[in-house]
N, C-alpha and C. Protein backbone atom coordinates (compact mmCIF):
# COMPACT_ATOMS: atom_id res chain seq x y z
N UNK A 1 0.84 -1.17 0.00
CA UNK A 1 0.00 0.00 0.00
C UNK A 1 0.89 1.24 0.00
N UNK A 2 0.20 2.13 -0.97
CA UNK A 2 1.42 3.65 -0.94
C UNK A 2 1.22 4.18 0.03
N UNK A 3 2.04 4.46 0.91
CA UNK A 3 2.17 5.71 2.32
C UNK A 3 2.94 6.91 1.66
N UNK A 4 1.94 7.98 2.28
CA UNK A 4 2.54 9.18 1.65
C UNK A 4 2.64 10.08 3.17
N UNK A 5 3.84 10.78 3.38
CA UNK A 5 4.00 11.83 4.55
C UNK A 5 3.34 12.94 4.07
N UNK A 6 3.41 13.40 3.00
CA UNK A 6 3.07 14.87 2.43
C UNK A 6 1.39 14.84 2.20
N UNK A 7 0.96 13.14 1.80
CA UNK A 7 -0.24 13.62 1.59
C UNK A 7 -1.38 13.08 2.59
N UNK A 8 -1.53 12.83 3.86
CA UNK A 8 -2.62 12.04 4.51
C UNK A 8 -3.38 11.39 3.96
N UNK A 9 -4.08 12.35 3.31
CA UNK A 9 -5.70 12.02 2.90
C UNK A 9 -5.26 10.34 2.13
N UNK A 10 -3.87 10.36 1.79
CA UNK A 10 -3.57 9.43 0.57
C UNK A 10 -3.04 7.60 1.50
N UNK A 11 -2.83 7.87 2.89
CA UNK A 11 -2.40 6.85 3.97
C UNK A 11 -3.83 5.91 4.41
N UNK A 12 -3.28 4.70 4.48
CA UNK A 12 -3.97 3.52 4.63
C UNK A 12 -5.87 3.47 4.02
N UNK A 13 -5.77 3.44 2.94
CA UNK A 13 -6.87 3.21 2.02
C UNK A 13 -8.04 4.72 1.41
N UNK A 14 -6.77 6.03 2.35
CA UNK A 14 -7.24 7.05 1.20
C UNK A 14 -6.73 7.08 0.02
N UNK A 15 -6.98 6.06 -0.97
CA UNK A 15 -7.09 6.10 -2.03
C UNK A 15 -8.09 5.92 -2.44
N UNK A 16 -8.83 5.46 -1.81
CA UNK A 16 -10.50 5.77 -2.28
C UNK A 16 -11.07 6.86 -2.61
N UNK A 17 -10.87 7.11 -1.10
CA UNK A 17 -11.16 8.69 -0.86
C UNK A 17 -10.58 9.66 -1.99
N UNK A 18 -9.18 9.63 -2.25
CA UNK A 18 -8.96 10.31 -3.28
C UNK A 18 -9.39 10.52 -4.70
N UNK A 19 -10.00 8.86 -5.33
CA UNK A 19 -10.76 8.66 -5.98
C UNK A 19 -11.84 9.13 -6.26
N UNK A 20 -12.86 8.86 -5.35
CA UNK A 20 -13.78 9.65 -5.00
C UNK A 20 -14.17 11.11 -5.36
N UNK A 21 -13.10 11.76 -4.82
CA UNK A 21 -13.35 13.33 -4.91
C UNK A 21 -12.75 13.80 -6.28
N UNK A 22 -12.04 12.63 -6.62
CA UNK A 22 -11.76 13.30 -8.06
C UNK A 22 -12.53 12.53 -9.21
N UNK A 23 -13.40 11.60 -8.86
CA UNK A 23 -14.83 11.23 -9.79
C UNK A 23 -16.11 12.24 -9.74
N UNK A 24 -16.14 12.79 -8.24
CA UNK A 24 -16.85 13.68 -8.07
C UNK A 24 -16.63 15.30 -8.53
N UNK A 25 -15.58 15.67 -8.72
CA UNK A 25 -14.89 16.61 -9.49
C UNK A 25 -15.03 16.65 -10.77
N UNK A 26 -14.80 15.09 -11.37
CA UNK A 26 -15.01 15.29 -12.81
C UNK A 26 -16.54 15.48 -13.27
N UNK A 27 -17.69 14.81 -12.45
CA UNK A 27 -18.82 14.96 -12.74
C UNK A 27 -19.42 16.23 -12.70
N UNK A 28 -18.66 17.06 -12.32
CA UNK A 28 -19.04 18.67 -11.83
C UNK A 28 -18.61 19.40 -12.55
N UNK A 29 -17.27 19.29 -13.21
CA UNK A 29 -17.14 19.78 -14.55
C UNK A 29 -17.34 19.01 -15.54
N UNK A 30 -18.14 17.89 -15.99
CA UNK A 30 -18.11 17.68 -17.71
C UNK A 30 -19.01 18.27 -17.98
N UNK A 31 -20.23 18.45 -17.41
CA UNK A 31 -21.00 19.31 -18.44
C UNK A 31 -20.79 20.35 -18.77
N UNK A 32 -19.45 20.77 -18.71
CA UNK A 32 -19.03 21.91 -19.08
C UNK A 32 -17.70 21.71 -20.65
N UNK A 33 -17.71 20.91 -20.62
CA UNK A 33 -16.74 20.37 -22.02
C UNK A 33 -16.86 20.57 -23.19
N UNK A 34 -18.19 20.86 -23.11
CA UNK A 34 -18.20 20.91 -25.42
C UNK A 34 -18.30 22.43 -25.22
N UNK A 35 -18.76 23.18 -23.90
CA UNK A 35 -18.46 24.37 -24.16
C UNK A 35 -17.57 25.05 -23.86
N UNK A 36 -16.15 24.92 -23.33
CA UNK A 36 -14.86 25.00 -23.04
C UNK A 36 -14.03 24.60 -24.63
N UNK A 37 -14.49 23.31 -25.26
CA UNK A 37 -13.87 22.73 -26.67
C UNK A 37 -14.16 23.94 -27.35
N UNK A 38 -15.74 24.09 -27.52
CA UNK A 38 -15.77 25.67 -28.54
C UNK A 38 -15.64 27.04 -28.47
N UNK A 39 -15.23 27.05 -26.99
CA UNK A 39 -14.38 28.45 -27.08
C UNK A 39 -13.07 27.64 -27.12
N UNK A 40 -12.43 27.20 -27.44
CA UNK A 40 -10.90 26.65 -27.40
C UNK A 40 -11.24 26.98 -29.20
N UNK A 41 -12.18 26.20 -29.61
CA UNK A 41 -12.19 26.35 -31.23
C UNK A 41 -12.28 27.40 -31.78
N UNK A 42 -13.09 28.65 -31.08
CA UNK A 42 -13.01 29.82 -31.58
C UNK A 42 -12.02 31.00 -31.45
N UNK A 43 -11.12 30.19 -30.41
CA UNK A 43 -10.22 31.00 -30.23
C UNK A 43 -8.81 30.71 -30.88
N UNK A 44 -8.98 29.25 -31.49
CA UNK A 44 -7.76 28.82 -32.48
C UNK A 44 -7.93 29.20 -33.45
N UNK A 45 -9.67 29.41 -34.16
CA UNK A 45 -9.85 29.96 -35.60
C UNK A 45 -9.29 31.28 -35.62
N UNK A 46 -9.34 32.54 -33.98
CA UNK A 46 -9.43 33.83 -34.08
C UNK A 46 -7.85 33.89 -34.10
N UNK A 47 -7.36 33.12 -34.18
CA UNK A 47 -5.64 33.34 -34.43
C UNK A 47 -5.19 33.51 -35.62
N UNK A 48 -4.14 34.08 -36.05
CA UNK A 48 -3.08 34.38 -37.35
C UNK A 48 -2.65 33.21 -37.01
N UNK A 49 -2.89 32.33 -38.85
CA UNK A 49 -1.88 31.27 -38.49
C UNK A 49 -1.68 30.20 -37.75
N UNK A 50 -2.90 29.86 -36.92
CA UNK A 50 -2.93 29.21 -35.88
C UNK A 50 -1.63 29.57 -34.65
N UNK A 51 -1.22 30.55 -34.85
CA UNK A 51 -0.14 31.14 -33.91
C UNK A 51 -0.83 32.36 -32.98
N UNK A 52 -0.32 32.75 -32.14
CA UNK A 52 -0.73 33.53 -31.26
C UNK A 52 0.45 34.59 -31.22
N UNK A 53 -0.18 35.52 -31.36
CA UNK A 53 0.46 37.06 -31.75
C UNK A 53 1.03 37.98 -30.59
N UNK A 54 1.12 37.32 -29.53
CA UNK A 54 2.07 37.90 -28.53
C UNK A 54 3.11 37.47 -27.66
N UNK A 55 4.41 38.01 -27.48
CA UNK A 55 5.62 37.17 -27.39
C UNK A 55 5.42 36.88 -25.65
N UNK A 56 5.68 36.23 -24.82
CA UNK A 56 5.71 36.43 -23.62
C UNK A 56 4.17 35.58 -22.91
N UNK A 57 4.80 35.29 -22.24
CA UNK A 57 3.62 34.24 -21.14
C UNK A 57 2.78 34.84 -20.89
N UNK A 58 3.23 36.59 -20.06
CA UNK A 58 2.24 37.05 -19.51
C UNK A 58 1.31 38.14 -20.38
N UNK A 59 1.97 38.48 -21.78
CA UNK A 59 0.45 38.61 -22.85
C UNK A 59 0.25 37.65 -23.45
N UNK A 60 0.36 36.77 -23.64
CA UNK A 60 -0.64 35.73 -23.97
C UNK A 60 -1.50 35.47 -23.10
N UNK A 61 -1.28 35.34 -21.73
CA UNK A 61 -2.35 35.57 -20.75
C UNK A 61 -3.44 36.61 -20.78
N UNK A 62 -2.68 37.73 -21.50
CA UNK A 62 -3.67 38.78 -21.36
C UNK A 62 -4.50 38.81 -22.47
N UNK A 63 -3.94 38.25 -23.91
CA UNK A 63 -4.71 38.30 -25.10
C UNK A 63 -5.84 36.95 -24.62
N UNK A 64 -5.01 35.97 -24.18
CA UNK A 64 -6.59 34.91 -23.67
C UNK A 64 -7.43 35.18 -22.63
N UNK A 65 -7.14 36.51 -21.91
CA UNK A 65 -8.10 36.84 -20.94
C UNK A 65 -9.21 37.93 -21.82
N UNK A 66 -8.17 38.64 -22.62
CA UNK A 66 -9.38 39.77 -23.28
C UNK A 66 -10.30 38.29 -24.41
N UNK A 67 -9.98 37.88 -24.90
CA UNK A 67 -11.00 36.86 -25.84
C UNK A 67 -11.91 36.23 -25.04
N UNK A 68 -11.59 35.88 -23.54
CA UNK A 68 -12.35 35.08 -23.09
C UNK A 68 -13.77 36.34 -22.13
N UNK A 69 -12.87 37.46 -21.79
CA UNK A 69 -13.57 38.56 -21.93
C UNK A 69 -15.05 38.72 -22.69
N UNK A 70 -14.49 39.19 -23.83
CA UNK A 70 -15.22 39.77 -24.95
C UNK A 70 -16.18 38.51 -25.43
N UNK A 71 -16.28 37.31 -25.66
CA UNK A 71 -16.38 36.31 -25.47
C UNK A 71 -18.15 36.23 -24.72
N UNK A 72 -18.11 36.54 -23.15
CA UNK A 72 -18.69 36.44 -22.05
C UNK A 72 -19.39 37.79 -22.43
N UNK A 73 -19.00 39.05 -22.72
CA UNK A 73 -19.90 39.64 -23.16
C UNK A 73 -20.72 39.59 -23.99
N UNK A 74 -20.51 39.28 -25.48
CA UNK A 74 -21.39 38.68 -26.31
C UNK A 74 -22.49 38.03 -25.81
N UNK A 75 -22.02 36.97 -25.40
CA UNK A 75 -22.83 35.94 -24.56
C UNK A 75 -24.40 36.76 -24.08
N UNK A 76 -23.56 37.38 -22.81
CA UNK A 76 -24.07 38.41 -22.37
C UNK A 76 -25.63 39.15 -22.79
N UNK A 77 -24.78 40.12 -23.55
CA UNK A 77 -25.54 40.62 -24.39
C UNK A 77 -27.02 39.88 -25.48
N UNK A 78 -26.27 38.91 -26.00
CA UNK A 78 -27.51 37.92 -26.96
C UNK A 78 -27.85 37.64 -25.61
N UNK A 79 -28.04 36.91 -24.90
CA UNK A 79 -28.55 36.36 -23.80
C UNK A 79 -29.81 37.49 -23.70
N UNK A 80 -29.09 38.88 -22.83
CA UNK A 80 -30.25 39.82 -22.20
C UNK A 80 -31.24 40.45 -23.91
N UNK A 81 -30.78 40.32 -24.69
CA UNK A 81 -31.53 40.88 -25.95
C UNK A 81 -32.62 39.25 -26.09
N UNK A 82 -32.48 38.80 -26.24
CA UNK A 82 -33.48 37.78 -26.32
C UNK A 82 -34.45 37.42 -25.09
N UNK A 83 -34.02 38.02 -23.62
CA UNK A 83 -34.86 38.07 -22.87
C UNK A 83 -36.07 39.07 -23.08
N UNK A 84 -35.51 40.54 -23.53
CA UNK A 84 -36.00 41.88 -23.57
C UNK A 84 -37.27 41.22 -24.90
């Protein structure tokens, strides 16, 4: 049986347990998957090249935060216009 010092939860048959919470984890996010895939897809089409146009970790962070941004507004927006 694996004994772990660093991890408790993981000592004498929390491996279940660990199991567990990460079956229960996954069930909590999949229904979120085909819509995570198609913003992943719309944001590979919205690229030059399939390349991404800014040098550096931390704008690319920022160009995938403004898409995912702008993105959520749209959303947004069609959302409250079709309520109105």
């Amino acid at each position: 049986m694996y004994r772990s010092h660093c991890h408790p939860h993981l000592r004498l048959g929390g491996e279940l347990v660990l199991q567990e919470r990460l079956r229960d984890l996954a069930q909590l996010v999949y229904p979120y998957r085909a819509d995570s895939e198609s913003v992943h897809s719309q944001f590979d089409l919205s690229l030059w090249n399939r390349r991404m146009i800014a040098c550096g970790v931390e704008r690319q962070k920022l160009l995938l935060l403004g898409f995912a941004l702008s993105q959520k507004a749209t959303s947004h927006q069609l959302h409250l216009s079709k309520a109105a």
